[in-house]
C-alpha atoms as a PDB file:
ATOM      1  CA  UNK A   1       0.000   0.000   0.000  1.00  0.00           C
ATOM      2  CA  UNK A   2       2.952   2.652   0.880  1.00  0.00           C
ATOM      3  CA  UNK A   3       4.261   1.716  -2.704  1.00  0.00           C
ATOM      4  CA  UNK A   4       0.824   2.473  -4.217  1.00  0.00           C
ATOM      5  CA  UNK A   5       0.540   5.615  -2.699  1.00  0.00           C
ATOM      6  CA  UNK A   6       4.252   6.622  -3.244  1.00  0.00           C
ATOM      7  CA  UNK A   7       3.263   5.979  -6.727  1.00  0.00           C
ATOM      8  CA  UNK A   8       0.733   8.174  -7.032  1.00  0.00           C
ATOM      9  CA  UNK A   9       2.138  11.131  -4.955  1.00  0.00           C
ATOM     10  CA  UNK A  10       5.128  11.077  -7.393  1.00  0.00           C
ATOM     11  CA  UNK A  11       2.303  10.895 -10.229  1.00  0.00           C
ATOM     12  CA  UNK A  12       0.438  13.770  -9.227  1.00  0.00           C
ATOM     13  CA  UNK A  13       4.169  15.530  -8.836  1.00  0.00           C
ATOM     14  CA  UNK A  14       5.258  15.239 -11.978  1.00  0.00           C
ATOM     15  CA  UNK A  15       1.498  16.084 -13.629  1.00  0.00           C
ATOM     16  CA  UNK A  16       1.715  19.573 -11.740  1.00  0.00           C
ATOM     17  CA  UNK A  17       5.453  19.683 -12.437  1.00  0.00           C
ATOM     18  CA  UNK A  18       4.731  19.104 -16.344  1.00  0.00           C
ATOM     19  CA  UNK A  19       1.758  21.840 -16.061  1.00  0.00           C
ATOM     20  CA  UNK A  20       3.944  24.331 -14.472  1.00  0.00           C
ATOM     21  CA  UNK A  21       6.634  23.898 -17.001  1.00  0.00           C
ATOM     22  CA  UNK A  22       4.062  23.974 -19.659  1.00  0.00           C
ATOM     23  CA  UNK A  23       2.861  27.640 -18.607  1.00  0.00           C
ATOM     24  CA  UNK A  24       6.413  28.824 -18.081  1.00  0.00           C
ATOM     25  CA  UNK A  25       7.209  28.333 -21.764  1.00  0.00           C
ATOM     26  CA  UNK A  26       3.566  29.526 -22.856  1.00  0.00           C
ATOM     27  CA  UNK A  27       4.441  32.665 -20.604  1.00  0.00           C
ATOM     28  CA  UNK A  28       7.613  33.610 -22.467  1.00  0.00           C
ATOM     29  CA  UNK A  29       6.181  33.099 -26.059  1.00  0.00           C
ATOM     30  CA  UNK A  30       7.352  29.899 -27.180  1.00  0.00           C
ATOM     31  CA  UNK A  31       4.771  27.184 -28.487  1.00  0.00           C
ATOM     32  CA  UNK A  32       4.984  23.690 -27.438  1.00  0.00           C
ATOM     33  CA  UNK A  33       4.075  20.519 -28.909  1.00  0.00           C
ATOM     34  CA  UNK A  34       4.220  17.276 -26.898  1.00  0.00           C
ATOM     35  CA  UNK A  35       5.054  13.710 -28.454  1.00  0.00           C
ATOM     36  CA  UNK A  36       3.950  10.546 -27.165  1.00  0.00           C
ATOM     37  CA  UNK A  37       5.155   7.212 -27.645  1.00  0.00           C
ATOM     38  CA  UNK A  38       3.972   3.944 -26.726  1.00  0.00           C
ATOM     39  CA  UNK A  39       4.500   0.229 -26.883  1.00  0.00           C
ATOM     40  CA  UNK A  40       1.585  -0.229 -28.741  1.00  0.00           C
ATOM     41  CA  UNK A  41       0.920  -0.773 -32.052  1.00  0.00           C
ATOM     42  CA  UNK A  42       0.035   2.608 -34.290  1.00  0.00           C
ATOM     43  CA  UNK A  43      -3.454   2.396 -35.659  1.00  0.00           C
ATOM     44  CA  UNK A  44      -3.243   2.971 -39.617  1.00  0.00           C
ATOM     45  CA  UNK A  45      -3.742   6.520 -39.634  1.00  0.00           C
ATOM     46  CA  UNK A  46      -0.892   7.131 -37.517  1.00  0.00           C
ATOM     47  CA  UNK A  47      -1.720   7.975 -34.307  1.00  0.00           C
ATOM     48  CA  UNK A  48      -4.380   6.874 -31.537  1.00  0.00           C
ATOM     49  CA  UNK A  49      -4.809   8.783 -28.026  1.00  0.00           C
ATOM     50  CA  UNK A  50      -6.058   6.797 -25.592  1.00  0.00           C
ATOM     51  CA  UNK A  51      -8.391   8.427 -22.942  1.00  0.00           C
ATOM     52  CA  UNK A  52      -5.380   8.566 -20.337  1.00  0.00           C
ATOM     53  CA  UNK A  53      -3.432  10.823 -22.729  1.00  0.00           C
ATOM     54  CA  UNK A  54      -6.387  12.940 -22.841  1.00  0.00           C
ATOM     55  CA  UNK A  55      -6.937  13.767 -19.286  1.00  0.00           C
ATOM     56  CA  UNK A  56      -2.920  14.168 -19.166  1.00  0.00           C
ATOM     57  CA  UNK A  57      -3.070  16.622 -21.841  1.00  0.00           C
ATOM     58  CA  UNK A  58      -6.257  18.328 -20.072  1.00  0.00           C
ATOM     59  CA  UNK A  59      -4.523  18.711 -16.677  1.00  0.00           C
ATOM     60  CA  UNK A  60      -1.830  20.434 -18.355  1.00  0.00           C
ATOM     61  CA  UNK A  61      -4.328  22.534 -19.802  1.00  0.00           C
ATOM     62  CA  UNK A  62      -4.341  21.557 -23.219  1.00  0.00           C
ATOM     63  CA  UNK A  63      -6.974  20.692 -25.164  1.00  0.00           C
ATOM     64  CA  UNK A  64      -6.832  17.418 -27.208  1.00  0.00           C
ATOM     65  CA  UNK A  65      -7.607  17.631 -30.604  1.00  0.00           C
ATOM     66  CA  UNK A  66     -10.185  15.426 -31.819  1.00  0.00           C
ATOM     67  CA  UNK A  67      -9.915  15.563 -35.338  1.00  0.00           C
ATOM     68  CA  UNK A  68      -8.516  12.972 -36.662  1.00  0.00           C
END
């Protein structure tokens, strides 16, 4: 249980870590792009966010872009 919850401190660390860098770069007038990469197979279009990259990409307030 102390693992589990270590886990998900550090989690929840490095979500408002990633959010705070984020906005730092927004702030000085660079853009951003993020990459993700996986160990799953690529869907034939390309690309395939699962619903766990979404709410990643919504915490660090970024909106997902649905189009495909």
């Amino acid at each position: 249980m102390e693992k589990l919850l270590r886990a998900i401190e550090l989690s929840l660390k490095a979500t408002e870590a990633s959010r705070d860098a984020v906005q730092e770069i927004l702030k000085r007038g660079a853009e951003t792009g993020i990459f993700f990469a996986g160990a799953r197979e690529a869907p034939a279009d390309g690309f395939d966010m699962t619903e766990q990259d979404r709410d990643f990409l919504r915490s660090l307030s970024i909106r997902p872009d649905l189009q495909r």
